[in-house]
Structure formats: C-alpha cells, structure tokens
N, C-alpha and C. Protein backbone atom coordinates (compact mmCIF):
# COMPACT_ATOMS: atom_id res chain seq x y z
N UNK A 1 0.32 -17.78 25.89
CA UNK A 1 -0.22 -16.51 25.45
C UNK A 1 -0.89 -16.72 24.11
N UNK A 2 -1.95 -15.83 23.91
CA UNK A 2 -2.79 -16.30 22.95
C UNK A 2 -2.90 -15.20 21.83
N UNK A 3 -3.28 -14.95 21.01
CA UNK A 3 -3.85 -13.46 20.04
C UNK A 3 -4.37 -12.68 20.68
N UNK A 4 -4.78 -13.31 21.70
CA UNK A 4 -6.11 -12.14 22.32
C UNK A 4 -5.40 -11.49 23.30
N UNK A 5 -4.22 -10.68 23.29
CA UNK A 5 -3.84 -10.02 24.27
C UNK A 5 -4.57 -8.20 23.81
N UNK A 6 -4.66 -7.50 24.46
CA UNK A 6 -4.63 -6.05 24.58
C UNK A 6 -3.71 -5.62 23.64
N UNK A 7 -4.28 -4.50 23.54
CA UNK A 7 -3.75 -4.13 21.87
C UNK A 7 -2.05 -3.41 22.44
N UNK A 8 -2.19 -2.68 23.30
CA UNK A 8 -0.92 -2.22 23.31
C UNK A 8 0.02 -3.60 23.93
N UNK A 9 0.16 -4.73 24.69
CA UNK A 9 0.60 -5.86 24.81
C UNK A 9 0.94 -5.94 23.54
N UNK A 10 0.00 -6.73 22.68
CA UNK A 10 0.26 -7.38 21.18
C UNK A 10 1.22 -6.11 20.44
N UNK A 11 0.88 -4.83 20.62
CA UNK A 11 1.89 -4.01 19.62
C UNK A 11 3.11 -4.02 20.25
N UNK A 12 3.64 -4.04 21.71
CA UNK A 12 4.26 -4.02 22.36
C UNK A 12 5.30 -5.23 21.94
N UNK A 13 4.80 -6.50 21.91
CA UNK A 13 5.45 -7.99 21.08
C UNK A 13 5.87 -7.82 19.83
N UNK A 14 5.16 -7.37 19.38
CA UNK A 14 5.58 -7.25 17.69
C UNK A 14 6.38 -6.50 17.54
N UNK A 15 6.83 -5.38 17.62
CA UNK A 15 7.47 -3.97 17.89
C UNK A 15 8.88 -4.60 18.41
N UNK A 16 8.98 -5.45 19.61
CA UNK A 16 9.91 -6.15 20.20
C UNK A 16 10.57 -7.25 19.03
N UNK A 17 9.53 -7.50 17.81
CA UNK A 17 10.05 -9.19 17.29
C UNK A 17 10.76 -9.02 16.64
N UNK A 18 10.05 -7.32 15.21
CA UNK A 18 10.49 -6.84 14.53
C UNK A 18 11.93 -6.20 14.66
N UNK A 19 12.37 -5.21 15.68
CA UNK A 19 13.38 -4.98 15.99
C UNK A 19 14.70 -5.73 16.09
N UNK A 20 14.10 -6.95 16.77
CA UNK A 20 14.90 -8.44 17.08
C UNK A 20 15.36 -8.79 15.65
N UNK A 21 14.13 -8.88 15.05
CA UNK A 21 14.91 -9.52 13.34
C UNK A 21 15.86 -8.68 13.10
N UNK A 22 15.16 -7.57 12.90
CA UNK A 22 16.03 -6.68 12.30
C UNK A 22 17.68 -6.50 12.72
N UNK A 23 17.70 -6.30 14.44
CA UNK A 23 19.30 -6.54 14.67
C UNK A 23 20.07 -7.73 14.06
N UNK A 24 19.05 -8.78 14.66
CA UNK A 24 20.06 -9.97 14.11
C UNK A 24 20.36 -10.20 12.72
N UNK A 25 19.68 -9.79 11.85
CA UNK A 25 19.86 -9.87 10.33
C UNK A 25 21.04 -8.73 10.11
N UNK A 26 20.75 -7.72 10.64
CA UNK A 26 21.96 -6.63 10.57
C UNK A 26 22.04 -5.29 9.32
N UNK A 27 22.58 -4.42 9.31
CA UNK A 27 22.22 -3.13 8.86
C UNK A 27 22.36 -3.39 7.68
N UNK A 28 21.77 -2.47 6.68
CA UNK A 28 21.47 -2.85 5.49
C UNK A 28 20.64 -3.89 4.57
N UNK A 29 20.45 -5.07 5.71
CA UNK A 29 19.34 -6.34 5.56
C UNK A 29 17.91 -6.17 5.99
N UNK A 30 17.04 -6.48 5.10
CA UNK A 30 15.45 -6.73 5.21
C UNK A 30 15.07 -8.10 5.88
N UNK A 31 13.96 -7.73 5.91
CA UNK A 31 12.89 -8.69 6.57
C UNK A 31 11.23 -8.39 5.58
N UNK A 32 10.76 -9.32 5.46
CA UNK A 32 9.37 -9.61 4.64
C UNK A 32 8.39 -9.35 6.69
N UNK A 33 7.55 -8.67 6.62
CA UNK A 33 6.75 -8.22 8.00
C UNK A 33 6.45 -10.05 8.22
N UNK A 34 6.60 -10.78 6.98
CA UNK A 34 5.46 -11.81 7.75
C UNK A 34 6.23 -12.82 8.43
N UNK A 35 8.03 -12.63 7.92
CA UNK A 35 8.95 -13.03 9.10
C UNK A 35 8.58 -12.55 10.13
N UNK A 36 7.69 -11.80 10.85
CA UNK A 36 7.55 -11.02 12.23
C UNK A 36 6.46 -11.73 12.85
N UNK A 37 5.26 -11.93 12.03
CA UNK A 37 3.96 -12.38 11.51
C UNK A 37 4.24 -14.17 12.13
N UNK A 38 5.04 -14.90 11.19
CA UNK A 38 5.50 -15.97 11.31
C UNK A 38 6.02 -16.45 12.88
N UNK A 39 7.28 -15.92 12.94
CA UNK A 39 7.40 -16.04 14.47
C UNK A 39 6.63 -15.52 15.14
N UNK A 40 6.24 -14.68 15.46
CA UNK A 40 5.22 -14.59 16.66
C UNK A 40 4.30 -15.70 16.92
N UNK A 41 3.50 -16.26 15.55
CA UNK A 41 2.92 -17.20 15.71
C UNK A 41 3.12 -18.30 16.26
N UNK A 42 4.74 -18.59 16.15
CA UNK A 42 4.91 -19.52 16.31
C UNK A 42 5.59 -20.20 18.14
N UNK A 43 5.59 -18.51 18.80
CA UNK A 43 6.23 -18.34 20.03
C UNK A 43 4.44 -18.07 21.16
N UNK A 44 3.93 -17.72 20.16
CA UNK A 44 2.12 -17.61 21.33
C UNK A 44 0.82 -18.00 20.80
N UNK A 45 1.33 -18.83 19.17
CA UNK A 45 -0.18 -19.48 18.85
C UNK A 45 -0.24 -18.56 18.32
N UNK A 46 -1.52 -19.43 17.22
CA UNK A 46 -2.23 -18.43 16.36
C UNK A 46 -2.24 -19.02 14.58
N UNK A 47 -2.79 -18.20 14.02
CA UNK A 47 -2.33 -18.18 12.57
C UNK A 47 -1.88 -17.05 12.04
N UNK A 48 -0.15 -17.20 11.32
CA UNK A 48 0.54 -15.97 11.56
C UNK A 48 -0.04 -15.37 10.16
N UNK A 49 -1.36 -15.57 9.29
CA UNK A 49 -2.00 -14.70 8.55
C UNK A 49 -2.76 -13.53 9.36
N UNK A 50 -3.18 -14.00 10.42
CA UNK A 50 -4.09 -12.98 11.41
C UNK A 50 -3.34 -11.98 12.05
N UNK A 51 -1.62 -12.21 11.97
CA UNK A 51 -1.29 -11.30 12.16
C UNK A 51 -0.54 -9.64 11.41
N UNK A 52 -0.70 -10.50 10.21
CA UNK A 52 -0.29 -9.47 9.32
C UNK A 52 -0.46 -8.00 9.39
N UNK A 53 -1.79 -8.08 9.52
CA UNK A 53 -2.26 -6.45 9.74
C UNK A 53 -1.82 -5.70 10.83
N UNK A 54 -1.77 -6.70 12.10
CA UNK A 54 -0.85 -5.70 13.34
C UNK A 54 0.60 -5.62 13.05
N UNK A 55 1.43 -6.28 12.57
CA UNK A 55 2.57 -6.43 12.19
C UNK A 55 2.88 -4.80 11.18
N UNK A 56 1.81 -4.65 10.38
CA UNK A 56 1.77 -3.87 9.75
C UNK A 56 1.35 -2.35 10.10
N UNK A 57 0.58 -2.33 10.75
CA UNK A 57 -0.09 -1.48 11.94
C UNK A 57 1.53 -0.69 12.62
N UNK A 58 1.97 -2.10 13.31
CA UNK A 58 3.38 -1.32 14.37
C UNK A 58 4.61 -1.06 13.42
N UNK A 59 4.69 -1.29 11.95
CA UNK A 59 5.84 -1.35 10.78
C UNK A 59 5.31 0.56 11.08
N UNK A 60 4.61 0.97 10.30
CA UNK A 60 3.75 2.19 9.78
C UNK A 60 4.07 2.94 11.30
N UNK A 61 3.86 2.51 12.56
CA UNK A 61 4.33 3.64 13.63
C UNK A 61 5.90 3.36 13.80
N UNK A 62 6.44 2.45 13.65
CA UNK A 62 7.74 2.48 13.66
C UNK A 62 8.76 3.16 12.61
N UNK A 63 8.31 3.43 11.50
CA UNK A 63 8.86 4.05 10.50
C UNK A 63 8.47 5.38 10.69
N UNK A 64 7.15 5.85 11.04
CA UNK A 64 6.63 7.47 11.81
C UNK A 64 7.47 7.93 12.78
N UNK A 65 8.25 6.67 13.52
CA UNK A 65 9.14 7.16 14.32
C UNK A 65 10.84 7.63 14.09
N UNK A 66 10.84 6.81 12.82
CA UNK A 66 12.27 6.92 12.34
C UNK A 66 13.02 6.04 12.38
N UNK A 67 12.66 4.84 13.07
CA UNK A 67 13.31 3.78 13.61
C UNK A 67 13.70 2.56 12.39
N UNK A 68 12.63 2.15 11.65
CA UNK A 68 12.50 1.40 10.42
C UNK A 68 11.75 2.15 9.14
N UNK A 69 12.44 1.56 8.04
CA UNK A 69 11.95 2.31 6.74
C UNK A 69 11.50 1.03 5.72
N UNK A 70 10.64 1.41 5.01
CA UNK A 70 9.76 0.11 4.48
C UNK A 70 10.22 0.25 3.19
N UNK A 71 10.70 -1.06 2.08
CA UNK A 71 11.23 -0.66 0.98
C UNK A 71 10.76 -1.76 0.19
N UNK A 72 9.68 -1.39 -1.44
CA UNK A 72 9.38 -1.82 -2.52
C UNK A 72 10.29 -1.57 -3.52
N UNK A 73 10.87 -2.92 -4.02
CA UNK A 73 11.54 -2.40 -5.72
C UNK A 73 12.95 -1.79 -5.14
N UNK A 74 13.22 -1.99 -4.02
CA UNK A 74 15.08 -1.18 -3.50
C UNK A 74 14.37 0.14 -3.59
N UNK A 75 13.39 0.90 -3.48
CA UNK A 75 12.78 2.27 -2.80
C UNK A 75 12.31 2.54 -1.82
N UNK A 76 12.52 3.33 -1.36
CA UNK A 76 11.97 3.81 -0.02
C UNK A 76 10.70 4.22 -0.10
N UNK A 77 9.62 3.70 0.46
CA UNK A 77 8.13 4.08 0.02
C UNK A 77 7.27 4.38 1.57
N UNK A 78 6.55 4.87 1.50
CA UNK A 78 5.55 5.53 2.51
C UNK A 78 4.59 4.18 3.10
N UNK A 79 4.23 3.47 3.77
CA UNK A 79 3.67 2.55 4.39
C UNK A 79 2.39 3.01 4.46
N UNK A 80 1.77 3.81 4.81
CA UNK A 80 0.69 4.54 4.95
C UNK A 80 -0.53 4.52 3.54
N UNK A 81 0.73 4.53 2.09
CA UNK A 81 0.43 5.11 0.95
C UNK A 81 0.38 3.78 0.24
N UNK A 82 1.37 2.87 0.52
CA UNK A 82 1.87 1.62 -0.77
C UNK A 82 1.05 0.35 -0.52
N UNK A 83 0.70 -0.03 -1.67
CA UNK A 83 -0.02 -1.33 -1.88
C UNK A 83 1.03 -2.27 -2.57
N UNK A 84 0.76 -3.45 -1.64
CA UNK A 84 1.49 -4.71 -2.41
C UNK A 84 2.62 -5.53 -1.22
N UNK A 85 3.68 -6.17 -1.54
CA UNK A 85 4.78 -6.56 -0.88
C UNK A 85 5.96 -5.41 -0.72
N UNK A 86 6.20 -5.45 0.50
CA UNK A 86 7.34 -4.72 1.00
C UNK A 86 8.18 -5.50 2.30
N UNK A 87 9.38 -4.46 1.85
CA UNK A 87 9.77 -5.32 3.12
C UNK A 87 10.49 -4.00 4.14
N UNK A 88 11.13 -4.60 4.94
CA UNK A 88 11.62 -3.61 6.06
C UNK A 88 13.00 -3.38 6.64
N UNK A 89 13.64 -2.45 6.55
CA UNK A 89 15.35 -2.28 7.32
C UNK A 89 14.71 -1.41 8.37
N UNK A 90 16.16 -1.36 9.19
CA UNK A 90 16.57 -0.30 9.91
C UNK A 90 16.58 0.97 9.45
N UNK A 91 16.61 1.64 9.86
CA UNK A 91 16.60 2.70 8.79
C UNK A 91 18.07 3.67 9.19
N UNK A 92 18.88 3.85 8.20
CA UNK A 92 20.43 4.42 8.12
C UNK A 92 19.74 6.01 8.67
N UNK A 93 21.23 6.16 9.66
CA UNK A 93 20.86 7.24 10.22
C UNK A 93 21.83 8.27 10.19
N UNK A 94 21.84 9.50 9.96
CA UNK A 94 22.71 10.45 8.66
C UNK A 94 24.18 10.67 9.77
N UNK A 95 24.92 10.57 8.93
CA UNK A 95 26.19 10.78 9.09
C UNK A 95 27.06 9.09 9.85
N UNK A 96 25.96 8.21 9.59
CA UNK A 96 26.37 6.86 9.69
C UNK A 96 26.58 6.13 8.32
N UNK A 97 27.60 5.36 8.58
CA UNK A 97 27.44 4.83 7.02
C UNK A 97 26.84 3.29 7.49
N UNK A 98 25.70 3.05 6.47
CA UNK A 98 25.49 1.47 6.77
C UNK A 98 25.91 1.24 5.25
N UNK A 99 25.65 -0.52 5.56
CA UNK A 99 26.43 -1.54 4.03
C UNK A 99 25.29 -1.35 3.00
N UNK A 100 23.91 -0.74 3.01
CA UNK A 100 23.16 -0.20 2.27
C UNK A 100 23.38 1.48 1.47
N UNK A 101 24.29 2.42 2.05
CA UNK A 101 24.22 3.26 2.14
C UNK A 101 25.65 3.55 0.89
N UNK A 102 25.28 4.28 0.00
CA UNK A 102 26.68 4.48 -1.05
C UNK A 102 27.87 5.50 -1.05
C-alpha cells in the first residue's frame, strides 16, 4: 500500500494508528502526531513528513469528536486554532478518573 490511497482509506488508517498508540501508551500518556506520521510510514511506504498534515487533519476531527484532546505546554488547546508542537491523549471522560486527571 502506497500514500496514494483515497482520502477516506488514508483517514480511515491513521485514525486506526493514532488510537492504537494511544491505547497502548495508556490513559493519561501522549503521543507527538508524528509517532502516527512515523509508523504509518513505515507499515505502507512513504515519507512520514508527507504525512503530517493528514495525521493532523484526522487529530482536529478526532478531538471534534471527543475522542482525543491535543495538548501544548500541559494545556488543553484547540487544534483548529494552535500553531507549533503539540501532542495528543485520550481524552478523560467526566466522572472517570484517569492518572492525568487530579
């Protein structure tokens, strides 16, 4: 499999990779998107710089969904809005306690 899949395919993978990190790293733990970026590349080809932007693309609908929350500086910041490095959890879900949560 190559880069050049169909866009909902490729968001469909990423969406799948991201999640994956995210369980296995476990609640309260981040991921940098280009851990997502990185492997993928490295499971269908490519250069995992080219994928940054979709990585980033499915971060921004996945956090719209509630699912993951994107965090600069230990803050919770808007994906849509923030420039720079961020990274990504699960996102704690109310009346759960995660090992992030005080």
């Amino acid at each position: 499999m190559s880069l050049h899949l169909p866009d909902d395919l490729l968001a469909a993978r990423i969406r799948e990779c991201v999640l994956d990190l995210l369980d296995q790293r476990g609640p309260g733990h981040s991921i940098c998107p280009s851990e997502a970026a990185r492997a993928l590349a490295v499971r269908f080809g490519g250069r995992w710089q080219d994928l940054m932007r979709p990585v980033r693309t499915v971060a921004i609908a996945l956090a719209q969904a509630g699912r993951i929350e994107a965090i600069q500086h230990e803050t919770v910041v808007n994906l849509d809005e923030v420039r720079g490095p961020v990274r990504l959890r699960l996102r704690c879900l109310p009346g759960r306690r995660n090992s992030y949560a005080a």
